[in-house]
N, C-alpha and C. Protein backbone atom coordinates (compact mmCIF):
# COMPACT_ATOMS: atom_id res chain seq x y z
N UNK A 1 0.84 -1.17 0.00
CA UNK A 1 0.00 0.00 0.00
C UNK A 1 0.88 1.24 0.00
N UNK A 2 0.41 2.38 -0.51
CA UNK A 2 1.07 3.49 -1.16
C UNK A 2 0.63 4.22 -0.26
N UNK A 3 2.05 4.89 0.80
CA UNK A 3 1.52 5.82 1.98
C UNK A 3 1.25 7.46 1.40
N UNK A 4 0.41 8.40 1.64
CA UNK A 4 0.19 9.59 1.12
C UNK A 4 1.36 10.39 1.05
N UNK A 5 2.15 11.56 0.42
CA UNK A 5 2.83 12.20 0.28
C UNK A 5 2.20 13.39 1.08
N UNK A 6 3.35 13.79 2.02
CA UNK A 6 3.00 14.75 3.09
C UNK A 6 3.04 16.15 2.08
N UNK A 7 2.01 16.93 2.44
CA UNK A 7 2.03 18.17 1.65
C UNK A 7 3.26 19.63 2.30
N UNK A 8 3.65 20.00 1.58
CA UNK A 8 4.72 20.86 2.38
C UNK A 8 3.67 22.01 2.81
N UNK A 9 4.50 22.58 4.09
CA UNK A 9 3.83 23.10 5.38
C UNK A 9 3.38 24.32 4.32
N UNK A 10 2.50 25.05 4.38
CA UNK A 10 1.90 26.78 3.92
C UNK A 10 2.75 27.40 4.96
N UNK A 11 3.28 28.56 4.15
CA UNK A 11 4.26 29.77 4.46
C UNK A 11 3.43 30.89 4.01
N UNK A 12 2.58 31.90 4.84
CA UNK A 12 2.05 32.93 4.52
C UNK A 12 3.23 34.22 4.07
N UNK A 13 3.87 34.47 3.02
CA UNK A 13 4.60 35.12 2.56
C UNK A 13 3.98 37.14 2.68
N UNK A 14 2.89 37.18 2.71
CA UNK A 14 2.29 38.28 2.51
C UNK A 14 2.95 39.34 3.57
N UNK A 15 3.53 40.03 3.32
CA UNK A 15 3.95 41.40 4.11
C UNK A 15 3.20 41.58 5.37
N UNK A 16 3.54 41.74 6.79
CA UNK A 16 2.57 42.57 7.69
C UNK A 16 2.76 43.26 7.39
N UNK A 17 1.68 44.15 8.21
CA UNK A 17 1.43 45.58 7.69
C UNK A 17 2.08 46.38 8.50
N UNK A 18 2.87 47.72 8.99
CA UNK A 18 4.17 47.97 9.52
C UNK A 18 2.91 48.63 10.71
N UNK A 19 3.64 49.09 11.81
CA UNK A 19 2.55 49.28 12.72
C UNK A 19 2.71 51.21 12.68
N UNK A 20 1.58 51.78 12.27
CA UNK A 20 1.44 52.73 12.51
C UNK A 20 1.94 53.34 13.57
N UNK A 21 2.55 54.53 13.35
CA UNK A 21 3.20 55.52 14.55
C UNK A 21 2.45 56.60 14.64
N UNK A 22 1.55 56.65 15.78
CA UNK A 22 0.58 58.04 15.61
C UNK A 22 1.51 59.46 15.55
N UNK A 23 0.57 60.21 14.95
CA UNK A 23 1.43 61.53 14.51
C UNK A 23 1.21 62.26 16.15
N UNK A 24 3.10 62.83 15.85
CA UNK A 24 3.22 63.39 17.13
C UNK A 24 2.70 64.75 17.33
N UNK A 25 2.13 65.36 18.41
CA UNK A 25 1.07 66.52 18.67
C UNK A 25 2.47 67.81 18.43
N UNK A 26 2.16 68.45 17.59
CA UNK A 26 2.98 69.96 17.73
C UNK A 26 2.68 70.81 19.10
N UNK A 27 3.83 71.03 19.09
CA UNK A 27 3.63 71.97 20.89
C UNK A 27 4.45 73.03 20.60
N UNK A 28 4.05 74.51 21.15
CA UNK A 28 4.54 75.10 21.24
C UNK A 28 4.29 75.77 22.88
N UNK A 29 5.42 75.96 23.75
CA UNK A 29 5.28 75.79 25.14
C UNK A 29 6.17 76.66 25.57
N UNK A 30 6.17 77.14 27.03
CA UNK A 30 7.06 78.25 27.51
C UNK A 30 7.52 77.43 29.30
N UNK A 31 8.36 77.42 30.00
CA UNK A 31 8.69 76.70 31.09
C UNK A 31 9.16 78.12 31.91
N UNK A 32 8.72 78.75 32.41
CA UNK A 32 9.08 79.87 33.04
C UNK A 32 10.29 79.56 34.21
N UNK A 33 10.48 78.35 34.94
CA UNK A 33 11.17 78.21 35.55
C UNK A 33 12.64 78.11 34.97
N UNK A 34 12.80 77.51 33.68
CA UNK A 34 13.62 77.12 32.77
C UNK A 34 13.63 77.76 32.21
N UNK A 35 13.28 79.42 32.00
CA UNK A 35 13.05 80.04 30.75
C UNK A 35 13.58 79.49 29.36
N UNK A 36 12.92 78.87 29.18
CA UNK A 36 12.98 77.69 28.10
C UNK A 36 11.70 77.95 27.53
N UNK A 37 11.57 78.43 26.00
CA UNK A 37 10.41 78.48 25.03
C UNK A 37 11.05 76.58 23.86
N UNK A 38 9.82 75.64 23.93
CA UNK A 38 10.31 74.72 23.39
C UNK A 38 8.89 74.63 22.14
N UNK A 39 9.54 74.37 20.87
CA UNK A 39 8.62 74.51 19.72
C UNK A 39 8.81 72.96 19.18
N UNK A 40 7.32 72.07 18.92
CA UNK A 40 8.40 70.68 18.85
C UNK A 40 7.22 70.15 17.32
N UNK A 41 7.53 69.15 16.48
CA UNK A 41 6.59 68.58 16.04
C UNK A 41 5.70 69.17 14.94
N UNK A 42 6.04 70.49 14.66
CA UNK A 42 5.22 71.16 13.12
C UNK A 42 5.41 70.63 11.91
N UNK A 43 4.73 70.77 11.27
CA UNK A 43 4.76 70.30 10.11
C UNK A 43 3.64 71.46 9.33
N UNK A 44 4.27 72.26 7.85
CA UNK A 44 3.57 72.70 6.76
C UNK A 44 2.98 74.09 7.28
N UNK A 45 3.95 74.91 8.68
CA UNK A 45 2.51 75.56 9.54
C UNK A 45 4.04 77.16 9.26
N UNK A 46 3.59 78.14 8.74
CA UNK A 46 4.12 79.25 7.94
C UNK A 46 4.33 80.17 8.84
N UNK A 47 3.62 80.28 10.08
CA UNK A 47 3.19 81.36 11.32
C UNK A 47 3.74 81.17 12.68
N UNK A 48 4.44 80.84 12.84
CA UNK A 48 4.94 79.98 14.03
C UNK A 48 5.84 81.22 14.50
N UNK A 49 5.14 82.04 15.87
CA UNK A 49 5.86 83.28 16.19
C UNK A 49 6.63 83.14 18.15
N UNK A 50 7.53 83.25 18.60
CA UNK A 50 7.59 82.64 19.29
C UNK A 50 7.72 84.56 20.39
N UNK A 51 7.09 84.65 20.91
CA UNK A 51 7.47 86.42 21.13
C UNK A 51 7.98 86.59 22.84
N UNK A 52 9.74 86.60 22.43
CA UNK A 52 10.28 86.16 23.68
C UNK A 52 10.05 87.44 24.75
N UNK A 53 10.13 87.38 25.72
CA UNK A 53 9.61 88.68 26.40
C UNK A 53 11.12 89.07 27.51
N UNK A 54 11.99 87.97 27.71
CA UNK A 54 13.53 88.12 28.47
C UNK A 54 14.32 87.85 27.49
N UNK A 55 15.18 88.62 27.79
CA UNK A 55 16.64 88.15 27.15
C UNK A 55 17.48 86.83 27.54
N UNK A 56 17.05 86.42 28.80
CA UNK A 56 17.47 85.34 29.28
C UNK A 56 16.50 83.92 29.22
N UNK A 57 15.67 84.09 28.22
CA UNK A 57 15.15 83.38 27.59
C UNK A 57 15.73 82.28 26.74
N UNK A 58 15.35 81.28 26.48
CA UNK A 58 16.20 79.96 25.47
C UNK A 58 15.14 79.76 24.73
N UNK A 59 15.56 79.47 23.01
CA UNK A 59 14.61 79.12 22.19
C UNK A 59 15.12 77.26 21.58
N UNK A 60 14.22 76.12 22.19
CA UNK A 60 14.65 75.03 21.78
C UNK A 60 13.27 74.82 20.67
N UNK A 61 13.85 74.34 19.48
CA UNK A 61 13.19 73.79 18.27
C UNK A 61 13.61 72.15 17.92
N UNK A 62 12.71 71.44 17.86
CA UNK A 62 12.67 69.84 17.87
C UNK A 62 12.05 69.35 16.31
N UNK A 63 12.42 68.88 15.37
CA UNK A 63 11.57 67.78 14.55
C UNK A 63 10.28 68.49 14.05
N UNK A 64 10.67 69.63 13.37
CA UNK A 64 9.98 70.40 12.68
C UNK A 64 10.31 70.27 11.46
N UNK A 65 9.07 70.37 10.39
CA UNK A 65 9.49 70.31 9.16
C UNK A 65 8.66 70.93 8.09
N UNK A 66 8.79 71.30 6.86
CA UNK A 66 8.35 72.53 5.84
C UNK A 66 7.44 73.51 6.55
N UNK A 67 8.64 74.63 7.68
CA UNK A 67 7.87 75.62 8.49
C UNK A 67 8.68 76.34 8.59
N UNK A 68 7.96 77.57 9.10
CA UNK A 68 9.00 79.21 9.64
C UNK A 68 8.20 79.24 10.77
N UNK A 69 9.57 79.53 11.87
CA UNK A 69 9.80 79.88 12.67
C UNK A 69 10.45 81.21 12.99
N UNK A 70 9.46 82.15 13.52
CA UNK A 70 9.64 83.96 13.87
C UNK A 70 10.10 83.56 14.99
N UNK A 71 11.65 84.65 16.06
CA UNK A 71 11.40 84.80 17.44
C UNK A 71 11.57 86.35 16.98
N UNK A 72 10.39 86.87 18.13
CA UNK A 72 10.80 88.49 18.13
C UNK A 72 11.17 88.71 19.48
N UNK A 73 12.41 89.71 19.89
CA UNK A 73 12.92 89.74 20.95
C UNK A 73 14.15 89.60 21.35
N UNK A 74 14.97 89.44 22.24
CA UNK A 74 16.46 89.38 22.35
C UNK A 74 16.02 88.08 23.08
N UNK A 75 17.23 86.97 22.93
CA UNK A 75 17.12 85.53 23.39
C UNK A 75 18.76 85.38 23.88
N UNK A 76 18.99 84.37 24.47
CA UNK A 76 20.17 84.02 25.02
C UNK A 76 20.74 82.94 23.75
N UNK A 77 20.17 82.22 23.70
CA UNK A 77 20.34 81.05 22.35
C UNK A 77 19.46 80.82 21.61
N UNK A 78 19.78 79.86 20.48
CA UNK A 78 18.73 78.90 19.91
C UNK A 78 19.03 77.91 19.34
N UNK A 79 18.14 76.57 19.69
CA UNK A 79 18.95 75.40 19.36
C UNK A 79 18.00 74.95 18.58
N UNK A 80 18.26 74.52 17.50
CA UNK A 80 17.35 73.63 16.20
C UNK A 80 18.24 72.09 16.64
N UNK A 81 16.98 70.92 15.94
CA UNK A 81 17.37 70.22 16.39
C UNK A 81 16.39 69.25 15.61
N UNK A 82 16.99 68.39 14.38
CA UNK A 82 16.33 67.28 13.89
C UNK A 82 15.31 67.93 12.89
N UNK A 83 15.40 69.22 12.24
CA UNK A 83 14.28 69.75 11.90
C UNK A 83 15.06 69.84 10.14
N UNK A 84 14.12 69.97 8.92
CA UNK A 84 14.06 69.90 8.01
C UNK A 84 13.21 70.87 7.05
N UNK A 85 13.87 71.31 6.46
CA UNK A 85 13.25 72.28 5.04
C UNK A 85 12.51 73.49 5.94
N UNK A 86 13.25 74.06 7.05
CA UNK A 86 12.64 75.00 7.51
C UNK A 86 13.42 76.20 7.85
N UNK A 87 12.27 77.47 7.69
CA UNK A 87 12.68 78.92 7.66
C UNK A 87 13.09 79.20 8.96
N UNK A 88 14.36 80.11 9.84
CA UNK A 88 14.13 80.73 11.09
C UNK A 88 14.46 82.07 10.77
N UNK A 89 13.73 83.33 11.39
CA UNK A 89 13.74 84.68 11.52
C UNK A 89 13.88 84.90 13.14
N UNK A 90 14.72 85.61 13.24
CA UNK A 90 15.51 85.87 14.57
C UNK A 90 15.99 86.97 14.67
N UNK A 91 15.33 88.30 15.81
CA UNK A 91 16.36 89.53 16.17
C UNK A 91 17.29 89.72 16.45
N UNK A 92 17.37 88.80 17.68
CA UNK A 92 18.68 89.05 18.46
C UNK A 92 19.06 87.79 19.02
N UNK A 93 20.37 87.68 19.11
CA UNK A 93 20.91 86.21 20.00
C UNK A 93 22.18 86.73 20.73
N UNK A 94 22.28 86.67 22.16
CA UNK A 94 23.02 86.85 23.02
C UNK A 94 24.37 86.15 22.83
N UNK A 95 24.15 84.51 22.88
CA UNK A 95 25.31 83.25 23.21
C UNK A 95 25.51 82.92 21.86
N UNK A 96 24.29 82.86 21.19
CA UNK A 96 24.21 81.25 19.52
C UNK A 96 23.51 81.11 19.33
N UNK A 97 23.63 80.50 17.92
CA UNK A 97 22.87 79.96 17.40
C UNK A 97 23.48 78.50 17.01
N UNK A 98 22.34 77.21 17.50
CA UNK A 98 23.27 76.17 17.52
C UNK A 98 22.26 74.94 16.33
N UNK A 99 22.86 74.38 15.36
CA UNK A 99 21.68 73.71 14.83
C UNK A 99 22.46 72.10 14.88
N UNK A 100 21.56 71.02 14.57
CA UNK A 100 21.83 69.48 14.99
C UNK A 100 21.09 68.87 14.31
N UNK A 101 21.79 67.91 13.13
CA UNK A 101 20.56 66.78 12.57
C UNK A 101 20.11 67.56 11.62
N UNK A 102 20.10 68.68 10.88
CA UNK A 102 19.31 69.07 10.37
C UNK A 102 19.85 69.08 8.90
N UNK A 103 18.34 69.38 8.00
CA UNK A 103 18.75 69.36 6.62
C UNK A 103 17.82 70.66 6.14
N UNK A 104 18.34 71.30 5.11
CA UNK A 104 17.24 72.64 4.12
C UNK A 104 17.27 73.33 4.80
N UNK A 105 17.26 74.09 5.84
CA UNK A 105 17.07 75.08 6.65
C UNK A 105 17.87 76.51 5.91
N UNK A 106 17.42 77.55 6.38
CA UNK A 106 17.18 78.90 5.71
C UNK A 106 17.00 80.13 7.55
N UNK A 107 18.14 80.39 7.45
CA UNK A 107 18.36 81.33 8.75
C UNK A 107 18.31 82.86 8.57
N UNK A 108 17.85 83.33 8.63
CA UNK A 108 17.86 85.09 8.59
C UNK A 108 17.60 85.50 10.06
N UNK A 109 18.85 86.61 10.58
CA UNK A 109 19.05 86.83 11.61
C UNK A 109 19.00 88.72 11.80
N UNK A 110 18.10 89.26 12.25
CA UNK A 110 17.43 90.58 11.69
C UNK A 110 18.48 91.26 12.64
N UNK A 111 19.32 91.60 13.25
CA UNK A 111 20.18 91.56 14.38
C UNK A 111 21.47 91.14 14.67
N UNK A 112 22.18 90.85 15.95
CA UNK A 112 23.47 89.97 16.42
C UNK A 112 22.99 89.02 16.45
N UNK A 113 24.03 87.93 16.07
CA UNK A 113 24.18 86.90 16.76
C UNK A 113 25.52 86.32 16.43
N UNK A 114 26.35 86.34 17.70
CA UNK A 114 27.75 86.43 17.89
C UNK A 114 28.69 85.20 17.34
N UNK A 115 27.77 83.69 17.13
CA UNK A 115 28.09 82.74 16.61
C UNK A 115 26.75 81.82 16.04
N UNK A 116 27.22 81.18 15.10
CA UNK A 116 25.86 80.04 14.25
C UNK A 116 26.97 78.60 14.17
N UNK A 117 26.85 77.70 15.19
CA UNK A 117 27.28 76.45 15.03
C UNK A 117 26.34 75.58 14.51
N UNK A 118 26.71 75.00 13.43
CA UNK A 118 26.53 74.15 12.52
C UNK A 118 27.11 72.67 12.63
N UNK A 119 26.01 71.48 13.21
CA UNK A 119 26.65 70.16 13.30
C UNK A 119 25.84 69.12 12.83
N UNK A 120 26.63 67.96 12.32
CA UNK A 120 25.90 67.19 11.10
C UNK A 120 24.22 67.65 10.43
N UNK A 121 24.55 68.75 9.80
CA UNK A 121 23.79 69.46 9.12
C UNK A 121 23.98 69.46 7.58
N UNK A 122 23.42 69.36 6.58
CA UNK A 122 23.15 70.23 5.62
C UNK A 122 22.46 70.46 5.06
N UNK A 123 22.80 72.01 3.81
CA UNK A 123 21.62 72.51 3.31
C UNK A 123 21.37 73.79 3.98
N UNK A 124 22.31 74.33 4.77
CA UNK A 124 22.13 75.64 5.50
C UNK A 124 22.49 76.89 4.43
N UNK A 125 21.18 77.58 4.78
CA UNK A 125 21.72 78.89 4.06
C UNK A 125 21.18 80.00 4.97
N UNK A 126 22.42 80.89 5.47
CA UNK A 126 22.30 81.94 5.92
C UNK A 126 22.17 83.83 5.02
N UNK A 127 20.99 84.01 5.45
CA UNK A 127 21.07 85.82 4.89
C UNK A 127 21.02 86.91 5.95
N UNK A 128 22.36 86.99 5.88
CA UNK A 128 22.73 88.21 6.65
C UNK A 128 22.74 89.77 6.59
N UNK A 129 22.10 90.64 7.25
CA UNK A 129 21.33 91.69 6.91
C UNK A 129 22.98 92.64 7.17
């Protein structure tokens, strides 16, 4: 008697589906204790005014992308950070201007600002008044 031929095992080959990453909430926030203004998460948004009111103020920018960013006011720093294809307009800067991770960015600085460090970045273009 002729024993059955075992069928080879089914291998579902079909792709999962990758797991959605909900979109992260844009914040724009002020820490008075920290005088720390932190702008995080934009995307496509043209108006983004940050209106520092101390000089001893800090402007941190996070993972922003096709946006302008206004500060009006004198600031101590400003740190970009992971952000892409985006505008900054800036009066005054006390310490720096410090950028990180970034690509496309477009700086116009209406004012001082005594240094612009630039790290694994590119695509920077500065217009200096």
């Amino acid at each position: 008697a002729e024993q059955p031929k075992a069928e080879p095992p089914v291998v579902d080959v079909t792709p999962k589906a990758e797991k959605a990453t909900p979109a992260k909430e844009a914040k724009n926030s002020y820490d008075e204790a920290q005088k720390r203004h932190t702008v995080e998460n934009y995307q496509d948004t043209q108006d983004i005014v940050i209106d520092a009111q101390k000089p001893a103020d800090s402007i941190n920018v996070y993972h922003c992308k096709s946006s302008v960013i206004t500060v009006k006011g004198k600031v101590t720093n400003i740190n970009i950070v992971g952000c892409e294809d985006c505008g900054f307009i800036f009066d005054s800067v006390i310490a720096g201007f410090e950028i990180v991770n970034s690509k496309k960015l477009q700086l116009q600085p209406n004012s001082t600002v005594p240094q612009i460090i630039i790290d694994k970045t590119s695509g920077v273009t500065i217009y200096m008044n």
